[in-house]
Each structure stands twice: as structure tokens, then as C-alpha cells.
Protein backbone atom coordinates (compact mmCIF):
# COMPACT_ATOMS: atom_id res chain seq x y z
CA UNK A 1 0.00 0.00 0.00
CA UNK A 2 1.39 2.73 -1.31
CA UNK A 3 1.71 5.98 1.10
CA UNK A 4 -1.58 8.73 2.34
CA UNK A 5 -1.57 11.63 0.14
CA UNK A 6 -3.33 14.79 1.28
CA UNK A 7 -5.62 14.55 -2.35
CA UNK A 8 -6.15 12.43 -4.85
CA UNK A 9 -7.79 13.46 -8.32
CA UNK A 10 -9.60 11.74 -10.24
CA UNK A 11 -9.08 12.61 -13.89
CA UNK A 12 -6.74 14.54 -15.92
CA UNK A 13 -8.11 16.49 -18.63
CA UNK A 14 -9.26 20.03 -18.04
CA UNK A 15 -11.27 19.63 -14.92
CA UNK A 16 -8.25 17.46 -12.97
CA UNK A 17 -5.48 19.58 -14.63
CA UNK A 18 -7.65 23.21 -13.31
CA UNK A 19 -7.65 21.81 -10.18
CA UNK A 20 -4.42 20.43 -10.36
CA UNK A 21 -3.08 23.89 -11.13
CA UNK A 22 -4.31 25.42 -7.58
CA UNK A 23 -3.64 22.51 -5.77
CA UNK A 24 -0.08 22.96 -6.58
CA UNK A 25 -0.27 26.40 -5.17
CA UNK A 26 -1.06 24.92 -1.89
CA UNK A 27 1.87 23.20 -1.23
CA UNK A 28 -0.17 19.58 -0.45
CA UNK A 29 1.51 16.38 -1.74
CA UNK A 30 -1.25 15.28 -4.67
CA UNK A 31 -1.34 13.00 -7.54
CA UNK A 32 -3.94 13.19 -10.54
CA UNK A 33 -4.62 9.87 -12.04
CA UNK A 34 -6.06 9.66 -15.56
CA UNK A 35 -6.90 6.55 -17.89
CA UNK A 36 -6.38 8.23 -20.68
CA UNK A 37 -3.15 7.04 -22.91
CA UNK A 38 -1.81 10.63 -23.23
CA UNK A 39 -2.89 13.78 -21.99
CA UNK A 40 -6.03 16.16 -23.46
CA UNK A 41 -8.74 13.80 -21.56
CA UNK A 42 -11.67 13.80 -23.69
CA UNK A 43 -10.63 16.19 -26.21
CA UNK A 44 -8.48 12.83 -27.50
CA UNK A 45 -11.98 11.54 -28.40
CA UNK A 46 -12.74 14.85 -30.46
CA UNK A 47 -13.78 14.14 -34.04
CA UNK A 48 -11.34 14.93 -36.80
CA UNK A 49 -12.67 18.37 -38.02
CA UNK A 50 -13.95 19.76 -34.45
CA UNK A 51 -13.41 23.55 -33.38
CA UNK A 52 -13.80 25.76 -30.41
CA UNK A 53 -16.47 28.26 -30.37
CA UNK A 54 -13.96 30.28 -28.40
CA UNK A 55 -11.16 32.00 -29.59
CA UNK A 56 -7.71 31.04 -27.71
CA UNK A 57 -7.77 33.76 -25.58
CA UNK A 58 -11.52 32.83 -23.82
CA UNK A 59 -10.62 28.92 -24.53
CA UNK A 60 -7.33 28.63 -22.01
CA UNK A 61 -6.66 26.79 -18.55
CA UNK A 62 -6.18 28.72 -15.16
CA UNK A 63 -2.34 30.68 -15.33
CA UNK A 64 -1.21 30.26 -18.97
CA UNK A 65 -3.68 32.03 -21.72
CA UNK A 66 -4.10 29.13 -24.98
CA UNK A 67 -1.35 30.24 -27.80
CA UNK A 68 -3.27 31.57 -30.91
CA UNK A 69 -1.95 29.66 -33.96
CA UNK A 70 -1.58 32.05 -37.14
CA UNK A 71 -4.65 31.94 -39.00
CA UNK A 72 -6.76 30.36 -36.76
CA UNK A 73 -9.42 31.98 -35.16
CA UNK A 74 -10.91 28.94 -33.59
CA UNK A 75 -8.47 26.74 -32.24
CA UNK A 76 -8.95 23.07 -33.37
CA UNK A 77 -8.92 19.63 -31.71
CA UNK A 78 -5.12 19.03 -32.06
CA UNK A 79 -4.18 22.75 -30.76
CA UNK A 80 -6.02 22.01 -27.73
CA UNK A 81 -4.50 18.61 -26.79
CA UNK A 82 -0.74 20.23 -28.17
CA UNK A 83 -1.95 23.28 -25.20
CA UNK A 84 -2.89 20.96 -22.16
CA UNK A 85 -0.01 18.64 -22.78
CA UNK A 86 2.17 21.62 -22.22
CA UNK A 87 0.36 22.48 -19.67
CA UNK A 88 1.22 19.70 -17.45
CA UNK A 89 4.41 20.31 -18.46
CA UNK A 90 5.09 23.52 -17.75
CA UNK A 91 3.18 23.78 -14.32
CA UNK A 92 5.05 20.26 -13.54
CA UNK A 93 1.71 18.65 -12.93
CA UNK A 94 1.95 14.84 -11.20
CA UNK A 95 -0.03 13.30 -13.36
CA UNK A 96 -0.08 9.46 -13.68
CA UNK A 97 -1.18 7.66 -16.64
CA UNK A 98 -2.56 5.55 -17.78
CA UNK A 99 -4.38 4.70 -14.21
CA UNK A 100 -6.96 2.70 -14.69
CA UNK A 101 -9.91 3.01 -11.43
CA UNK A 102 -11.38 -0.40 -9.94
CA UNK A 103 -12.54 1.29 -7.05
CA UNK A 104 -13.61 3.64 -4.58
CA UNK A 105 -13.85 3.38 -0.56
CA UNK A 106 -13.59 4.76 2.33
CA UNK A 107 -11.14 4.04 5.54
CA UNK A 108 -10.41 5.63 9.08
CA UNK A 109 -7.89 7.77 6.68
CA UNK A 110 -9.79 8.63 4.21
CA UNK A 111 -10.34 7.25 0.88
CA UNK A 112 -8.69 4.39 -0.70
CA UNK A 113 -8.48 4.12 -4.29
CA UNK A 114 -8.10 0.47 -5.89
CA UNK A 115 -6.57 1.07 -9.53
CA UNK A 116 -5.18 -1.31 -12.58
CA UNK A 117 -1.83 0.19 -10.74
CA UNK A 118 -2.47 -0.68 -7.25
CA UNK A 119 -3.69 0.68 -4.06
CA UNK A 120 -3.88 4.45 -3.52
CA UNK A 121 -4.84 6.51 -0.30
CA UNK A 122 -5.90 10.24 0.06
CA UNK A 123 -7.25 12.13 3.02
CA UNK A 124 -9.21 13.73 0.32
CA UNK A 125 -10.71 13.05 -2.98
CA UNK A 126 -11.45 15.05 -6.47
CA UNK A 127 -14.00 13.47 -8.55
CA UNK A 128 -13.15 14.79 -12.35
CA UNK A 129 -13.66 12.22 -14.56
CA UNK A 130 -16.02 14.31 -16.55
CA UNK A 131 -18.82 12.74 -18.66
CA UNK A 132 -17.24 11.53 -22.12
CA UNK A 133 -17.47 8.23 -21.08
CA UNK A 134 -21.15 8.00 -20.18
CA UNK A 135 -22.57 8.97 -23.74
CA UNK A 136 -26.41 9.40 -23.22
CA UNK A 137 -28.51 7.80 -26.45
CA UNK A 138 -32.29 7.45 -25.96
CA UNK A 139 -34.47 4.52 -25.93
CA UNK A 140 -36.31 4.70 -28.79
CA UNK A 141 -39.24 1.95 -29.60
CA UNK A 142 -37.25 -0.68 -32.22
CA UNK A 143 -33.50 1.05 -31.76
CA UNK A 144 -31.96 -2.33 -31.25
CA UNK A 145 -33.81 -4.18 -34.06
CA UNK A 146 -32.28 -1.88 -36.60
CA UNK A 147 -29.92 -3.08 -38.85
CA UNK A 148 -27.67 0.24 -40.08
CA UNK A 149 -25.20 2.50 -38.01
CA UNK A 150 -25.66 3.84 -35.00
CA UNK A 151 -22.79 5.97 -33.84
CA UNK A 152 -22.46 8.25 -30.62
CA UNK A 153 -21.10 12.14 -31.31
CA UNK A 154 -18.21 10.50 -28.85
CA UNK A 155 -17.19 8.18 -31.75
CA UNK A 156 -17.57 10.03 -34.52
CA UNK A 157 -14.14 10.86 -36.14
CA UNK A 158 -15.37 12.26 -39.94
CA UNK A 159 -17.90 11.84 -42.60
CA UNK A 160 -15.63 9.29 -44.56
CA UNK A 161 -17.79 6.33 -44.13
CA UNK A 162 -21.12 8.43 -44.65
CA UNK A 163 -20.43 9.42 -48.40
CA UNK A 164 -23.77 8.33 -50.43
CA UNK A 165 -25.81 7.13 -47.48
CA UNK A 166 -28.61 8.29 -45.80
CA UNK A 167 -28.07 9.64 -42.32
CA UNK A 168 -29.85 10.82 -39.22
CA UNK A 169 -28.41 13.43 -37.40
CA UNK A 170 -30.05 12.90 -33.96
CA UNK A 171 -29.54 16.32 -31.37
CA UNK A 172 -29.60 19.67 -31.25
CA UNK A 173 -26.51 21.51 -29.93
CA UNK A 174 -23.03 22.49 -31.11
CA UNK A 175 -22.12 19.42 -31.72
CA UNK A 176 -25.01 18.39 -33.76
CA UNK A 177 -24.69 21.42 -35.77
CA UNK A 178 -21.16 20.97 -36.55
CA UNK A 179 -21.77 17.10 -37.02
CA UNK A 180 -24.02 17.54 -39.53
CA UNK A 181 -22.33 20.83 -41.69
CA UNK A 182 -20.01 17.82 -42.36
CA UNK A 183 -22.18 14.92 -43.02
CA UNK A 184 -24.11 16.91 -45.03
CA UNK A 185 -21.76 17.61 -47.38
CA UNK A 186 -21.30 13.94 -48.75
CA UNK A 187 -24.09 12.39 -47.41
CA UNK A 188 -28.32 12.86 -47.41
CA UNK A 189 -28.41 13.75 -44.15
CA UNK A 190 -31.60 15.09 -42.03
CA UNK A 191 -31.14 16.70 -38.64
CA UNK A 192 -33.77 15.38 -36.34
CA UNK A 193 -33.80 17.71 -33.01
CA UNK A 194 -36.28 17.38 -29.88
CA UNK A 195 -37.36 21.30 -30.91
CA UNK A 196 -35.75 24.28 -33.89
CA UNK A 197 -32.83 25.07 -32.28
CA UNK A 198 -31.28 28.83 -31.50
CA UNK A 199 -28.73 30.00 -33.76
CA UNK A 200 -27.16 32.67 -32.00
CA UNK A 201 -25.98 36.01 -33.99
CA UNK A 202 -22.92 35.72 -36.08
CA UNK A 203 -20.97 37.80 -34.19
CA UNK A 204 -21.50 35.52 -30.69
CA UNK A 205 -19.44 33.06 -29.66
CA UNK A 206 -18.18 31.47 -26.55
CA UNK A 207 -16.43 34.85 -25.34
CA UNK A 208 -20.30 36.03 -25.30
CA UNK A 209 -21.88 33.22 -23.39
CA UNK A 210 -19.26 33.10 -20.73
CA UNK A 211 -19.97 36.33 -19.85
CA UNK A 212 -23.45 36.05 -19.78
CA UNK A 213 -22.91 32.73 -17.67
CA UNK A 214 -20.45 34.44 -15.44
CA UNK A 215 -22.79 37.26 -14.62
CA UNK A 216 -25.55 34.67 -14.20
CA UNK A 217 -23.24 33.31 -11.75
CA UNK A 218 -22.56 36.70 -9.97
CA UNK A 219 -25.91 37.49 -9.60
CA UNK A 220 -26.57 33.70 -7.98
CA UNK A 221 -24.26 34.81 -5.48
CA UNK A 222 -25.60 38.37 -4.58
CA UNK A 223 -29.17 37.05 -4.21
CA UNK A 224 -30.41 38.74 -7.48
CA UNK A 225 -31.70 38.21 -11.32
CA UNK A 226 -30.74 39.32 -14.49
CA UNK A 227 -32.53 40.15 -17.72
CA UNK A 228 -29.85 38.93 -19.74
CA UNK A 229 -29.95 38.33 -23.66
CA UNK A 230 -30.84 34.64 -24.94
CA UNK A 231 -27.79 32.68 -25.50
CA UNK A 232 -26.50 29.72 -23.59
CA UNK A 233 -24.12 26.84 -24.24
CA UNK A 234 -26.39 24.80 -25.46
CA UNK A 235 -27.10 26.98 -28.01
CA UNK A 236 -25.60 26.96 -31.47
CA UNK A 237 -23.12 29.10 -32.36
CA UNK A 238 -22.21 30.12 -36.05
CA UNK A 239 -18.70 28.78 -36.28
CA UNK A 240 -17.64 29.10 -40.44
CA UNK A 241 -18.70 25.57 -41.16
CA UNK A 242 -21.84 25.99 -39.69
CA UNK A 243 -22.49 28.77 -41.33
CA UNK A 244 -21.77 27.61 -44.88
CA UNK A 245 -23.98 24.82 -44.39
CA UNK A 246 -26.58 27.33 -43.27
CA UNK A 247 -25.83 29.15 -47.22
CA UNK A 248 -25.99 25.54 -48.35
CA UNK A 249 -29.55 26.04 -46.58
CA UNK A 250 -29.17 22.29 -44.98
CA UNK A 251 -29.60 23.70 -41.68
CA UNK A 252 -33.38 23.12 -41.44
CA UNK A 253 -34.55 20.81 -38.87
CA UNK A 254 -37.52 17.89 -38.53
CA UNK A 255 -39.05 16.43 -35.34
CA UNK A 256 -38.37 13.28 -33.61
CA UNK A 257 -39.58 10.31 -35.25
CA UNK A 258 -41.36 7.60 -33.25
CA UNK A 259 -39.87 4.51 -33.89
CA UNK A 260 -37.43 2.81 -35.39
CA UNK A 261 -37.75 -0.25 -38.17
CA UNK A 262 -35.32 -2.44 -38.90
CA UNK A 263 -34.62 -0.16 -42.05
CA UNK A 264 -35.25 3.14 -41.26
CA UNK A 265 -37.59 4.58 -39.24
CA UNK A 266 -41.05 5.43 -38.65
CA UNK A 267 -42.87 9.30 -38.16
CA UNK A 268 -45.43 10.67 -36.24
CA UNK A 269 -47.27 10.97 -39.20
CA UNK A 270 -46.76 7.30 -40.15
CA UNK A 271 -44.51 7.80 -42.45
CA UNK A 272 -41.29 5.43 -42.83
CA UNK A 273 -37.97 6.42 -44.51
CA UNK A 274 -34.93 4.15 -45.26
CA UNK A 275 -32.18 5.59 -42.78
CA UNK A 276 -28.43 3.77 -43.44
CA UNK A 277 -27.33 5.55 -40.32
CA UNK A 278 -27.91 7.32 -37.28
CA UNK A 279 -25.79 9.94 -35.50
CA UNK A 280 -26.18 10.43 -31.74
CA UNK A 281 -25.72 14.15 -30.61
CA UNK A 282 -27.59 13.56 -27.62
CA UNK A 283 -25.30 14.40 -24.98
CA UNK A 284 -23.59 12.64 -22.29
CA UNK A 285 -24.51 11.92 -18.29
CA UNK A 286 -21.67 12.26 -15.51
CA UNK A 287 -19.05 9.28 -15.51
CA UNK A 288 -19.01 8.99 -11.85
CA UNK A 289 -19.93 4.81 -11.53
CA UNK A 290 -16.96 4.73 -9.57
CA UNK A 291 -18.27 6.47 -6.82
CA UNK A 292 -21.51 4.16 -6.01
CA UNK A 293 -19.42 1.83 -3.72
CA UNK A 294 -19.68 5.61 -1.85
CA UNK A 295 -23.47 5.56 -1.49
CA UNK A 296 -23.74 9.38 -2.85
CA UNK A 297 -24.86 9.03 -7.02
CA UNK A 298 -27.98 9.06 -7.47
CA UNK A 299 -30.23 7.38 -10.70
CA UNK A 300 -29.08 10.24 -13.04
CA UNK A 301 -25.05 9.93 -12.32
CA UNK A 302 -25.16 13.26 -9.89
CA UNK A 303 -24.13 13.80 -6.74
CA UNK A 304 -25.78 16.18 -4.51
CA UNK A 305 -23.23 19.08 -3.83
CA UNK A 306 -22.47 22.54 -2.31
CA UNK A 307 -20.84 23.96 -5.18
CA UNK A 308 -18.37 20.94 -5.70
CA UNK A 309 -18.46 20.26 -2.14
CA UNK A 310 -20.25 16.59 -2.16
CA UNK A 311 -22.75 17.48 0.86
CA UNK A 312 -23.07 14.23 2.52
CA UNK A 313 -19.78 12.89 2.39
CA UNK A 314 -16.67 14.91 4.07
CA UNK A 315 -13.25 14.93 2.29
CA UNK A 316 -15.22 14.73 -1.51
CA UNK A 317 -15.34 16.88 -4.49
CA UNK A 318 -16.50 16.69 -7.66
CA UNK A 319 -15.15 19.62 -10.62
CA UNK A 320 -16.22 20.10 -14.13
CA UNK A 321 -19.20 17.86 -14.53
CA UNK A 322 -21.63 20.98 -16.00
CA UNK A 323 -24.12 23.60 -13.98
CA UNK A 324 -24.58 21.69 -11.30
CA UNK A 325 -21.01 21.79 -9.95
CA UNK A 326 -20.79 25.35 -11.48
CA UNK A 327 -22.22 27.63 -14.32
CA UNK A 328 -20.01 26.74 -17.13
CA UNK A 329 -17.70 24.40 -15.13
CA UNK A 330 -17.30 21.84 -18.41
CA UNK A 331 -15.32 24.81 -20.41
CA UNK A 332 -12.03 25.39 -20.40
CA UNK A 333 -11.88 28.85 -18.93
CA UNK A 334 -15.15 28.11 -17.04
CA UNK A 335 -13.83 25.78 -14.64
CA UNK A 336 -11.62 27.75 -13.28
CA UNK A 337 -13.45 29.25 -11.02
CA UNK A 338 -14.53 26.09 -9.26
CA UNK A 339 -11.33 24.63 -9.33
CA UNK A 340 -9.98 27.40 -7.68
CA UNK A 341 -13.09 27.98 -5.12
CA UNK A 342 -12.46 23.77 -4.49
CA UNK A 343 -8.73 23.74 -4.06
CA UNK A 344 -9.15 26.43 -1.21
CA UNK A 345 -11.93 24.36 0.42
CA UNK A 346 -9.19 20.98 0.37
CA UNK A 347 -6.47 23.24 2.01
CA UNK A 348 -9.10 24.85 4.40
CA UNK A 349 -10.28 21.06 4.94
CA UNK A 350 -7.19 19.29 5.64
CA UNK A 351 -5.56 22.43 7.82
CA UNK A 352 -8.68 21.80 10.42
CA UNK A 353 -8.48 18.00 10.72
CA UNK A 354 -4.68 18.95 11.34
CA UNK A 355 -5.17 21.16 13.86
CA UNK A 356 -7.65 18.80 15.65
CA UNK A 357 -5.43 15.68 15.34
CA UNK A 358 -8.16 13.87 13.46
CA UNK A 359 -8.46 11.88 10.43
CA UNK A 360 -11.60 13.21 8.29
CA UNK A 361 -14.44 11.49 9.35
């Protein structure tokens, strides 16, 4: 067994290298253990062609702004992992990989973490695993009796094995818009979303919402509402590929179908189409099936919190898992703010079991 660590994290991709970054500043022996082969965490998965809606500048980690590559106003998937590799790098980051987790209990220490690497103990415990590996597809009447495709946003690389079919595009959102520009362009493709989504103005993007989200955020904390323009992160923005498939005039959306066939699928209407393939852009649901063993997740993969502060278990936190652990905490510059605010509740943490001679409870 190897020796107690004031904090272990959980993850190292944006969330567990944030946190990482102001955990160093306290001085308290940590380790961040990620499964991932190489560093980026789930912007490894990223398909081929995917973009920030950010520029650099709004799109960076806490301490070092994102380099802006010449010519590039949005920096792409490989920019980002070349930036948080660096990152760990540069802020000398002890990150392990790749760790894989078994599991997750609790001792008269602490925690003890069971991994693919052997035993590991912490006094306390960062959950920031994110969500890319709990893709979220619904259950739709007939989906496993179909015989074409079916491919999650989290697997799709590029439209190479689409050219000539016929293809759902299931999910509104960024990525939905931006899967489809691209499918659209060699395939039939039909964007099937729950309700029309917004297209925000051409001339918002990511700088725009996290402003809006970080006065949201503000006024949360003073007790008082805002008025603020429509426009979250949910919504789409009008990166160039979106936009020339909006001059390409592909960017019209259709209702949810009812069923599926083994061929296609069936509409409200009771009409049936021939579908080769379906696209998933439905989102993903918190990763956190390593906690159970913990007895705080509930049904939908959430645990309940104080900010990031897991409320009914001392010594746990969880960073970067969406709104509920923090308006805009799944963006790079977004979680900073909570991985700050959580490394300054650890120190504050440990410091008082110190002082009163106890392990936390």
C-alpha cells in the first residue's frame, strides 16, 4: 500500500489539470490519475474536423492564456490537446497515466483508491472524470432491431464512411450542428432535433456566453436576477462551417420520429424512410460509476453538492461535470473558477483535521 496523500484526483483532462493547477499552489503532496493514454482527456476523443467556439484567448486553462496559432481563429482539436499537454508540463503537474480506477472506498484515513496500478490513499478526494465516457442515447421503440449505423457524437471521427448514405443526425446543440455541416456535405443527411434550435448572432461566440454565464453566476451569489440576452451553451453558435452549411440552406430541422424499423424509421405521421445511419448528438450523463461503492450518485449519475463540495460525504469533491457543480464548469476557462473555489476548500479542509489531530471522518 502505497503511502496517504493529502488529495487524490480523479481525472486529468481540463477539470483534474484546473484543479491540479491550484492545488499545486497549496503546497499539499497530490497526484492526478487519468486513464487516458496521453494527456487532453476527452478532447483525444474529439472528431477529426472539431473547433472551439472560443477564440484562444476565452478557450485557455487557469495561469497560462491558450497560444493563438496564425490563422486560426478557432483553435482546433489538435491545438487544444498540443496546449494541455504543455500544460502539465510547464506547471510540472503529477499526473499518472494511464491509471486505470477499480474502485472507490472509504477508511479511518480517508479514501482508498483500488486502480489497474495498485492501491492508492488520500485524506481527500477530487471526482473529475467528466462525462465523455457515459454517452447518453435514448431509448427509442425498435432502436436495437435496426440493422444500419448507429454511432455516438463520442465516436464520430469524420464523414468518410457516410459518403452516399442516408443519415440521421439525432440532437440539437453544437455538436449536432457541426456534425451535420459535415455529413451533409457527402451524405443525405436530415437533422432530427427534440425542438428548432437557436442559432445565436454571427458575431457571438463562446467569449459572449461566458460572460453572460459568469454574470448569471454573480448574480446567484448576490441574491439577485438578471434580464440577460438569450444565448447559452447549449445553443448553437455560427462557427464558419456551420455557417456555410446554413448558405448551403441544410440547416433546417424535422421532429423526432417515433420509432425505429429495422430499415429506417417510422414518423409521427406514419410515415417510414430508409435511414443507413444514425448519429447520436444527444449528450452525455456524468461518468461517476466509480463512486456508487460511496453511497452518494444518485439514478441520473449526480451527486448532490455545495458547489463541488459533495454534501453528505466529508473529504469529496467533484469539478467540471456541467451547472450543477458550477455555471459553465465543463469549459475550459469556465472551470476555473470552481477549481480554484475547491482547491481552497481541500487546504481549508485538511488544515482543520490537522489542527484537531483527526483523520476526516
Amino acid at each position: 500500500m502505497s503511502g496517504l496523500l493529502d488529495v487524490l484526483v480523479l481525472g486529468g483532462g481540463q477539470s483534474g489539470l484546473a484543479t491540479g493547477y491550484f492545488l499545486r499552489r497549496t503546497g499539499r503532496p497530490f497526484a492526478i490519475l487519468d486513464g487516458e493514454a496521453g494527456p487532453g482527456g476527452a478532447w483525444r476523443h474529439g472528431w477529426d474536423s472539431l473547433h472551439l467556439f472560443s477564440p484562444a484567448e476565452w478557450s485557455s486553462l487557469p495561469g497560462w492564456q491558450m497560444p493563438q496559432r496564425p490563422g486560426q481563429t478557432y483553435p482546433d482539436r489538435d491545438t487544444v490537446l498540443d496546449y494541455m499537454a504543455d500544460y502539465e508540463g510547464r506547471y510540472d503537474l503529477p499526473v499518472e497515466r494511464p491509471v486505470g480506477i477499480v474502485s472507490v472506498a472509504r477508511d479511518e484515513s480517508g479514501f482508498v483508491v483500488e486502480t489497474d496500478k495498485g492501491r492508492r490513499r488520500a485524506r481527500a478526494l477530487v471526482a473529475a472524470t467528466g462525462t465523455w465516457r457515459k454517452p447518453f442515447v435514448p431509448d427509442y421503440a425498435g432502436r436495437d432491431d435496426f440493422q444500419g449505423v448507429q454511432l455516438h457524437s463520442a465516436a464520430y471521427r469524420n464523414a468518410d464512411p457516410f459518403v452516399g448514405q442516408r443519415v440521421l443526425v439525432v440532437g440539437g446543440g453544437n455538436s449536432g450542428a457541426q456534425i451535420l455541416a459535415e455529413v451533409s456535405q457527402v451524405a443525405d443527411a436530415t437533422w432530427v432535433t427534440p425542438q428548432p434550435p437557436m442559432f445565436l448572432p454571427d458575431d457571438v461566440d463562446g467569449r459572449v456566453l461566458f460572460q453572460r454565464a459568469t454574470e448569471r453566476w454573480r448574480a446567484a451569489q448576490e441574491g439577485r436576477s438578471v434580464g440577460l440576452p438569450v444565448g447559452g451553451f447549449g445553443d448553437v453558435v455560427m462557427v464558419p462551417p456551420v455557417q456555410e452549411a446554413r448558405a448551403r440552406g441544410v440547416l433546417q430541422t424535422v421532429r423526432p420520429f417515433d420509432r425505429f424499423t429495422p430499415r429506417g424509421v417510422v414518423w409521427s405521421d406514419g410515415a417510414e424512410t430508409a435511414v443507413d445511419a444514425v448519429i447520436w448528438c444527444t449528450g452525455f450523463r456524468p461518468a461517476t460509476d466509480i463512486l456508487k461503492p460511496l453511497g452518494v450518485v444518485d439514478d441520473s449519475g449526480r451527486v448532490s453538492t455545495d458547489g463541488t463540495r459533495a454534501t453528505a460525504l466529508p473529504g469529496l469533491w467533484l469539478v467540471g461535470y456541467g451547472e450543477w457543480t458550477g455555471s459553465a464548469s465543463a469549459t475550459l476557462v469556465g472551470v476555473m473558477r470552481t477549481a480554484r473555489a475547491t482547491a481552497k476548500e481541500i487546504d481549508a479542509f485538511l488544515a482543520r483535521d490537522s489542527e484537531q489531530g483527526n483523520p476526516p471522518p
